[in-house]
Each structure stands twice: as C-alpha cells, then as structure tokens.
PDB file of N, CA and C in Angstrom:
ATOM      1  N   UNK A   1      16.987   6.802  23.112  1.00  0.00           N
ATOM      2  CA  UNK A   1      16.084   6.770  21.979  1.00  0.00           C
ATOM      3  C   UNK A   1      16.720   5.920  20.873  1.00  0.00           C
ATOM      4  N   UNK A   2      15.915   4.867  20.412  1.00  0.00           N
ATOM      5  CA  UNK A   2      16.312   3.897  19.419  1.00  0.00           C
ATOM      6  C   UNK A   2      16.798   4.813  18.066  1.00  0.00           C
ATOM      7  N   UNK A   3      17.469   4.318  17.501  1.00  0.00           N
ATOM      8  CA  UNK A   3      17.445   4.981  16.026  1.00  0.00           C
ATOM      9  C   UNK A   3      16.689   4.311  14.482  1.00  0.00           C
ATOM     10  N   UNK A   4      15.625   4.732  13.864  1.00  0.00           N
ATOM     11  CA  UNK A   4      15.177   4.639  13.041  1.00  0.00           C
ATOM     12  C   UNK A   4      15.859   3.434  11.817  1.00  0.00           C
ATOM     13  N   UNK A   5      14.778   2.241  11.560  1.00  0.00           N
ATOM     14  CA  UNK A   5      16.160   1.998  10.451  1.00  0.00           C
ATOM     15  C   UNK A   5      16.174   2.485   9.194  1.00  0.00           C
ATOM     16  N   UNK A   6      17.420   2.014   8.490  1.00  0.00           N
ATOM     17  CA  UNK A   6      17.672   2.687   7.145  1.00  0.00           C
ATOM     18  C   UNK A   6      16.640   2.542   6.260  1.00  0.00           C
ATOM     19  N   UNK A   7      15.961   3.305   5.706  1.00  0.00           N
ATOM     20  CA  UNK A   7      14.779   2.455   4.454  1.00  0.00           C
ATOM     21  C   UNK A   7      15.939   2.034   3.123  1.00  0.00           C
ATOM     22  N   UNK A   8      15.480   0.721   3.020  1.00  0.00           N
ATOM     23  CA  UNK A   8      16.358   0.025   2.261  1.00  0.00           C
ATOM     24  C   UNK A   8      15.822  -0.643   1.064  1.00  0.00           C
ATOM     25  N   UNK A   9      15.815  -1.228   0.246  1.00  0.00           N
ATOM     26  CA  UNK A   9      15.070  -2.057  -0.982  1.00  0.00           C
ATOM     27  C   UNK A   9      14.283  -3.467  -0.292  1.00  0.00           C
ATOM     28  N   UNK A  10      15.156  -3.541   0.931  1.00  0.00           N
ATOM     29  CA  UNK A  10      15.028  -4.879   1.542  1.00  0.00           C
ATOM     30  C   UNK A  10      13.801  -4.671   2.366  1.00  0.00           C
ATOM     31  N   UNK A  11      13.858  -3.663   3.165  1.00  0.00           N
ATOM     32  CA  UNK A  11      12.709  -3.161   4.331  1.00  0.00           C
ATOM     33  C   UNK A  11      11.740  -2.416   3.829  1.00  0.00           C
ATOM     34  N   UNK A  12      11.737  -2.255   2.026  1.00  0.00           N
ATOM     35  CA  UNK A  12      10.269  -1.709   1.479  1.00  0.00           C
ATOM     36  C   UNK A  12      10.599  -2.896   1.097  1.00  0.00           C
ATOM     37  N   UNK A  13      10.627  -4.320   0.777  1.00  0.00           N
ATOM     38  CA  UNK A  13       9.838  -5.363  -0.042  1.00  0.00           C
ATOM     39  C   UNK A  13       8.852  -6.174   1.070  1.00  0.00           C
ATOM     40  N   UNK A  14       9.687  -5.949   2.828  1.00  0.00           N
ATOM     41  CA  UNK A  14       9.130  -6.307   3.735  1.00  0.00           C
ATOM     42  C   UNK A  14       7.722  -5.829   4.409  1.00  0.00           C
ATOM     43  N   UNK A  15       8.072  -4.185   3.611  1.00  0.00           N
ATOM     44  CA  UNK A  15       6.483  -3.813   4.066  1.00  0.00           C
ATOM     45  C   UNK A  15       5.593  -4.212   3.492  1.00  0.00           C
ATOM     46  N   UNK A  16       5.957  -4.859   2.171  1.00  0.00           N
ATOM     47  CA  UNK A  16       4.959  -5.533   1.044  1.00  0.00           C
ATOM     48  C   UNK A  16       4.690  -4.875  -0.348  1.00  0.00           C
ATOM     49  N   UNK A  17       5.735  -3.391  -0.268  1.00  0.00           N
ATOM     50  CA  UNK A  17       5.377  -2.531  -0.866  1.00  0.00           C
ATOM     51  C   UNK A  17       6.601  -2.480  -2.654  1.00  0.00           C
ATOM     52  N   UNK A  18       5.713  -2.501  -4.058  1.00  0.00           N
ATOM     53  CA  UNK A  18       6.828  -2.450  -5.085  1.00  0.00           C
ATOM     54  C   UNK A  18       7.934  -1.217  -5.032  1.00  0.00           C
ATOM     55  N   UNK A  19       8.926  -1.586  -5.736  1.00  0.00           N
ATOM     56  CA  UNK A  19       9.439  -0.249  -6.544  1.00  0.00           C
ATOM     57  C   UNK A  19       8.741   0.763  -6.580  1.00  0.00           C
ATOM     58  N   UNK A  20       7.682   0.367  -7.378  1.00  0.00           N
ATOM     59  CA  UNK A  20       7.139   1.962  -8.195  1.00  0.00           C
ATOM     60  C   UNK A  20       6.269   2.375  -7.324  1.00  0.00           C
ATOM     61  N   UNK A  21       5.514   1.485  -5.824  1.00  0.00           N
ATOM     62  CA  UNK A  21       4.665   2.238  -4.856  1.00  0.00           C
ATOM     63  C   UNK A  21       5.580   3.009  -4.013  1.00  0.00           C
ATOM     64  N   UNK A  22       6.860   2.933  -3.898  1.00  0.00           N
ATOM     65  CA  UNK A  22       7.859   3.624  -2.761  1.00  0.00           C
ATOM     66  C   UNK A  22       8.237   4.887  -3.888  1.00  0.00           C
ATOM     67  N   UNK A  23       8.115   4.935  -5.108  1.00  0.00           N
ATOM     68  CA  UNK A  23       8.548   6.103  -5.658  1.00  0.00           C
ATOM     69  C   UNK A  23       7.233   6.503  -5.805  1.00  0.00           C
ATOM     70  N   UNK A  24       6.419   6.115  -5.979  1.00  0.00           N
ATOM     71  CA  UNK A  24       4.931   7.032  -5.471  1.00  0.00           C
ATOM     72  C   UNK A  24       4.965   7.685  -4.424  1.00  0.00           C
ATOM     73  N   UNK A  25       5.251   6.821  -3.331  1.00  0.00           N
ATOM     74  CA  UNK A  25       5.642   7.373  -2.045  1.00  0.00           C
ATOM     75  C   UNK A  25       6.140   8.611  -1.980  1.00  0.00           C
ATOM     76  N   UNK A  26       7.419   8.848  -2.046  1.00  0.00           N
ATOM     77  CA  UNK A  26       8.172   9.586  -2.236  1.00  0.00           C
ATOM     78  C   UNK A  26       7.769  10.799  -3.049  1.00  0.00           C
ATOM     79  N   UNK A  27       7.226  10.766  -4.452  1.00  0.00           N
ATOM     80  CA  UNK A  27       6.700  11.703  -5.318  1.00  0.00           C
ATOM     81  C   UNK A  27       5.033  12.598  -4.213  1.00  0.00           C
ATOM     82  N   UNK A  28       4.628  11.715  -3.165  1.00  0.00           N
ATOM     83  CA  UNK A  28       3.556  12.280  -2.686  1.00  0.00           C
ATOM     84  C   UNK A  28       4.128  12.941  -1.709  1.00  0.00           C
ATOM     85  N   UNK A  29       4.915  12.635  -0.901  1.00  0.00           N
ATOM     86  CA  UNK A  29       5.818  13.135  -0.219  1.00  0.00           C
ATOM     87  C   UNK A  29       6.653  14.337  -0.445  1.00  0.00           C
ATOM     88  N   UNK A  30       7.075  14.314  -1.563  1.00  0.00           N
ATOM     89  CA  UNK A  30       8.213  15.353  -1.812  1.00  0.00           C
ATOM     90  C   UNK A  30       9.492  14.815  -1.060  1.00  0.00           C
ATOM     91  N   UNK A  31       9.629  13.581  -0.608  1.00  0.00           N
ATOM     92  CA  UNK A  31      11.139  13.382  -0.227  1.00  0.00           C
ATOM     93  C   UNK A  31      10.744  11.923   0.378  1.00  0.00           C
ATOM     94  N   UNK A  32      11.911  11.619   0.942  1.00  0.00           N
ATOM     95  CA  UNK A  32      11.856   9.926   1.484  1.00  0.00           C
ATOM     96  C   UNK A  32      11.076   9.959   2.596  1.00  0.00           C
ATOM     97  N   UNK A  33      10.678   8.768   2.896  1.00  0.00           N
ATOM     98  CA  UNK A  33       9.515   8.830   3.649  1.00  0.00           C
ATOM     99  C   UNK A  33      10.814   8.349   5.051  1.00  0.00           C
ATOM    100  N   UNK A  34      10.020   8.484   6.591  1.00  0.00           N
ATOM    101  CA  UNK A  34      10.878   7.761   7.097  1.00  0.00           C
ATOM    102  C   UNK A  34      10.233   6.454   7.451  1.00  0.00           C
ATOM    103  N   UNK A  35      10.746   5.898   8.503  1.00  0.00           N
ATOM    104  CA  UNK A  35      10.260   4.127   9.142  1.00  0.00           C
ATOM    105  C   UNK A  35       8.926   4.429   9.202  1.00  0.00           C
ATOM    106  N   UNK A  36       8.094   5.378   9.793  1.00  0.00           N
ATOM    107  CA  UNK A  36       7.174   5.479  10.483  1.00  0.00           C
ATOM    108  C   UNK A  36       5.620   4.891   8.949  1.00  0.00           C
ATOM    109  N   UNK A  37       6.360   6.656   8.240  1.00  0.00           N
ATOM    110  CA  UNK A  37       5.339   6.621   7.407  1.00  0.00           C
ATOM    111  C   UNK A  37       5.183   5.602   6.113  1.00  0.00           C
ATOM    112  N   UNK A  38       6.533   5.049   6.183  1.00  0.00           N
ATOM    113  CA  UNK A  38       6.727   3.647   5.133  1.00  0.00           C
ATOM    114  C   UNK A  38       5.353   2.466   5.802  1.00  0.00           C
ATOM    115  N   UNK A  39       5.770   2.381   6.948  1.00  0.00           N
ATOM    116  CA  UNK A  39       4.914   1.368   7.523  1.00  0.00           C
ATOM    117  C   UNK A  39       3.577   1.703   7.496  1.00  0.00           C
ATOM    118  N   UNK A  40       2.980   3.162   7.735  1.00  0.00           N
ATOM    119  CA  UNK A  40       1.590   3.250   7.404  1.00  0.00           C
ATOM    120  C   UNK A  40       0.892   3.349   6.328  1.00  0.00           C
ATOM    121  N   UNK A  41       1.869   3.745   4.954  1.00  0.00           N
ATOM    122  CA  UNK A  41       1.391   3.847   3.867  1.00  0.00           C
ATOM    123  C   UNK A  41       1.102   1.894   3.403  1.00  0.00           C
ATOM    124  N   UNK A  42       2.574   1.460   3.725  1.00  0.00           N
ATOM    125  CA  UNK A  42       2.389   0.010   3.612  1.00  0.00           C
ATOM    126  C   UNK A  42       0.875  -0.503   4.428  1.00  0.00           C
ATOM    127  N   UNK A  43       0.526  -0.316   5.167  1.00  0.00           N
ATOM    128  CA  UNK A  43      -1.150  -0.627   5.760  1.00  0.00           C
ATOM    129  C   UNK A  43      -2.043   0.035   5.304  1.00  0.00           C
ATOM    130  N   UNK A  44      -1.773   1.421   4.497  1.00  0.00           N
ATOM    131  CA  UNK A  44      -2.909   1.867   3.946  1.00  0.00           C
ATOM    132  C   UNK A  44      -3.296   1.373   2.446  1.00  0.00           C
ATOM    133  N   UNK A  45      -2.577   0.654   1.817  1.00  0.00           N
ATOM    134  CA  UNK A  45      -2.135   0.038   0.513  1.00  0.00           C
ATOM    135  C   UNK A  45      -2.080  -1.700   0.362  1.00  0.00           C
ATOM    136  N   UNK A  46      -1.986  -1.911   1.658  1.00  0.00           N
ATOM    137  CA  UNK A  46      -2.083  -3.134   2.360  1.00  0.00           C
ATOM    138  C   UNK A  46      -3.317  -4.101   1.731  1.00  0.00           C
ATOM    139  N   UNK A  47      -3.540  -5.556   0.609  1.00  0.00           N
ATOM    140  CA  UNK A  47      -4.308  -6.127   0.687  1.00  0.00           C
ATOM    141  C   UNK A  47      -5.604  -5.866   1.256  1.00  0.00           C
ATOM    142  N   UNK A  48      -5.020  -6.216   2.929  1.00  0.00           N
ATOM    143  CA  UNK A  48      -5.957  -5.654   3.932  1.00  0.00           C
ATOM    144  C   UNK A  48      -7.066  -4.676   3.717  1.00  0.00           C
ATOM    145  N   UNK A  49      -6.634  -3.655   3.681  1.00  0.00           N
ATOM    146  CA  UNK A  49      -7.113  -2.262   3.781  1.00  0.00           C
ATOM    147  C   UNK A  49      -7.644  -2.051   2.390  1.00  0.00           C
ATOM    148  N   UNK A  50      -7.096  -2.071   1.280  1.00  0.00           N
ATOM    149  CA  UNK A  50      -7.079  -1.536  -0.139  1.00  0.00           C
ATOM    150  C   UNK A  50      -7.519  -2.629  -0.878  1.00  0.00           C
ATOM    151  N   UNK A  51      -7.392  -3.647  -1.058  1.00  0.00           N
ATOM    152  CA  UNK A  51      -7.512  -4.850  -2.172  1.00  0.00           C
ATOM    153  C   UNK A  51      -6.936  -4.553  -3.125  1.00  0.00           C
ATOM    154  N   UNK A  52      -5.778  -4.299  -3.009  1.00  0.00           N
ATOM    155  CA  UNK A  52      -4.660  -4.643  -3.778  1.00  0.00           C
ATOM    156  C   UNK A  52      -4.733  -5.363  -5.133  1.00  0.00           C
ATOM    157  N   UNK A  53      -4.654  -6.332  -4.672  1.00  0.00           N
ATOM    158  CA  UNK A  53      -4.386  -7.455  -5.418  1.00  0.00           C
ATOM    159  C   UNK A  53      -5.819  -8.657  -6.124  1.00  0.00           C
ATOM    160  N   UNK A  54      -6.530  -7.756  -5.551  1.00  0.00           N
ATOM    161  CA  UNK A  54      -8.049  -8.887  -5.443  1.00  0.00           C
ATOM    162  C   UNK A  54      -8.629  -7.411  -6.340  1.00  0.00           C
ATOM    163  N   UNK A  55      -8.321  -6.444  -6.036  1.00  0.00           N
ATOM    164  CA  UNK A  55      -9.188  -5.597  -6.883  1.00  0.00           C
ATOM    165  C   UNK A  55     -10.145  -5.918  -8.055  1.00  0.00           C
ATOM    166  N   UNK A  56      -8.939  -6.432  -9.327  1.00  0.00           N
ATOM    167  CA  UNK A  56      -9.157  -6.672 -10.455  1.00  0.00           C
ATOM    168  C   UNK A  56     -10.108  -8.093 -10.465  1.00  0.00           C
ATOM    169  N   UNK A  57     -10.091  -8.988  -9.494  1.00  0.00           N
ATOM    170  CA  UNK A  57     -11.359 -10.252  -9.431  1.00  0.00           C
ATOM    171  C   UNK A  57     -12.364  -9.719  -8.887  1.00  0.00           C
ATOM    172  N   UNK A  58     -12.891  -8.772  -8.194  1.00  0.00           N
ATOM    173  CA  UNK A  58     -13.850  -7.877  -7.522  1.00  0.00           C
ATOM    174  C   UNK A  58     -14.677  -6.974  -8.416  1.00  0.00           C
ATOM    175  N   UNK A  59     -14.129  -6.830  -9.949  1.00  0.00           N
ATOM    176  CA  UNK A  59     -14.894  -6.028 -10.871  1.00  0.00           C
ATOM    177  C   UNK A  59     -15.362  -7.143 -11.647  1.00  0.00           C
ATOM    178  N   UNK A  60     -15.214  -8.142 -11.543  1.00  0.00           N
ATOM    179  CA  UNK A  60     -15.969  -9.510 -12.297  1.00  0.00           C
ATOM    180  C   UNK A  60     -17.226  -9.659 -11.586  1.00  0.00           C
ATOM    181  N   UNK A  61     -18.000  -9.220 -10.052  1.00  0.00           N
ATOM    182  CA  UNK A  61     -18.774  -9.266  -9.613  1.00  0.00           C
ATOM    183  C   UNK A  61     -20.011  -8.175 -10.195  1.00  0.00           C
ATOM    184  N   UNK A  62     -21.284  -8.584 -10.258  1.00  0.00           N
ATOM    185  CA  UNK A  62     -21.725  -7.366 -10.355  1.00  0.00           C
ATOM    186  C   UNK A  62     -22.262  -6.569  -9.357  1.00  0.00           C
ATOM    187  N   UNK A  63     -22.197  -5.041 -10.113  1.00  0.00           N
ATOM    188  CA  UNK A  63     -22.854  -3.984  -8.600  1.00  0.00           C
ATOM    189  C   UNK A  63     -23.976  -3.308  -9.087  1.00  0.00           C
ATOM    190  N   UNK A  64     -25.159  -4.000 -10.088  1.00  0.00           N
ATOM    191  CA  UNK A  64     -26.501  -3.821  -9.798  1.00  0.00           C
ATOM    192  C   UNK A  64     -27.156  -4.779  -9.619  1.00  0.00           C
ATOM    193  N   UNK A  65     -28.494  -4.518  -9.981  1.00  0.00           N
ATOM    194  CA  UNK A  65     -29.363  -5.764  -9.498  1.00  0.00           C
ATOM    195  C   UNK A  65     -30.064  -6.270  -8.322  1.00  0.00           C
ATOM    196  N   UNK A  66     -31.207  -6.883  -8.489  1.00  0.00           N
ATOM    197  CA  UNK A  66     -32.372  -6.839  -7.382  1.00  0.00           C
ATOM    198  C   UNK A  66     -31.489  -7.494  -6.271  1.00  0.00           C
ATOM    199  N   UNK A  67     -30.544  -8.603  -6.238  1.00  0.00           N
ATOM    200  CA  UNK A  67     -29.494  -9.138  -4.556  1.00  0.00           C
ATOM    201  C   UNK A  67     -28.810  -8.209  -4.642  1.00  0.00           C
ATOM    202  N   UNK A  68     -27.876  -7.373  -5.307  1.00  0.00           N
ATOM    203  CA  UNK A  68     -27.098  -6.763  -5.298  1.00  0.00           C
ATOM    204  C   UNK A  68     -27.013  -5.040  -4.380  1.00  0.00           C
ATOM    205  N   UNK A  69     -26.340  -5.338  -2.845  1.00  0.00           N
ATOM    206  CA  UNK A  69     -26.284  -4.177  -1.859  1.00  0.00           C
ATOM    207  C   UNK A  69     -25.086  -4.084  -1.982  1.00  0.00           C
ATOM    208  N   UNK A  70     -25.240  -2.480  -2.369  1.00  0.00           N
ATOM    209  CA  UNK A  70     -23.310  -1.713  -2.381  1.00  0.00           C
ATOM    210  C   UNK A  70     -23.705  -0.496  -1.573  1.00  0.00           C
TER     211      UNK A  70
END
C-alpha cells in the first residue's frame, strides 16, 4: 500500500487551492484534511465546478427578462 503524500503549501497551491481555502478546509473539517479529501474539495471549488473566479463577471449578466432562462 502506497503511502499518502505529505499535504504541503506546495501540494495545496497544486490543487489550485489559497491559504485561506485550506484553512477553511480544515475549520470544516475539524482537523487536516488528508490527500484524498484535499483533492475533492479542490474539484468541488474548482473553476470547473464552482466559478470561482468568473463568479464576480457572471453577476454583470442579467437574470430577468423576457430572453432571460435561469
């Protein structure tokens, strides 16, 4: 059985994830997360998944109006 790697500053910047989302992490957690759940929170938080980062250009759109399906 492989061994887990260390969660490091280096291997949360790789999941894509800040500082203050890994101490979120952790605070939801109640303790360090390991490899597993670093990597799924990193995909659940993920651009991808969440819009991250696009969020804040996504409220410049509007969500009423006669074209407008939400």
């Amino acid at each position: 059985m492989l061994a887990e790697p260390t969660i490091t500053p280096e291997l949360i910047a790789k999941h894509g994830l800040t500082p203050e989302e890994y101490a979120r992490i952790e605070s939801i957690l109640k303790r360090t997360p390991n490899f597993t759940e670093l990597g799924i929170f990193s995909v659940m938080w993920s651009e991808h998944c969440s819009y991250k980062h696009s969020r804040k250009e996504l409220r410049k759109f509007p969500t009423t109006g006669e074209r407008v399906l939400v």
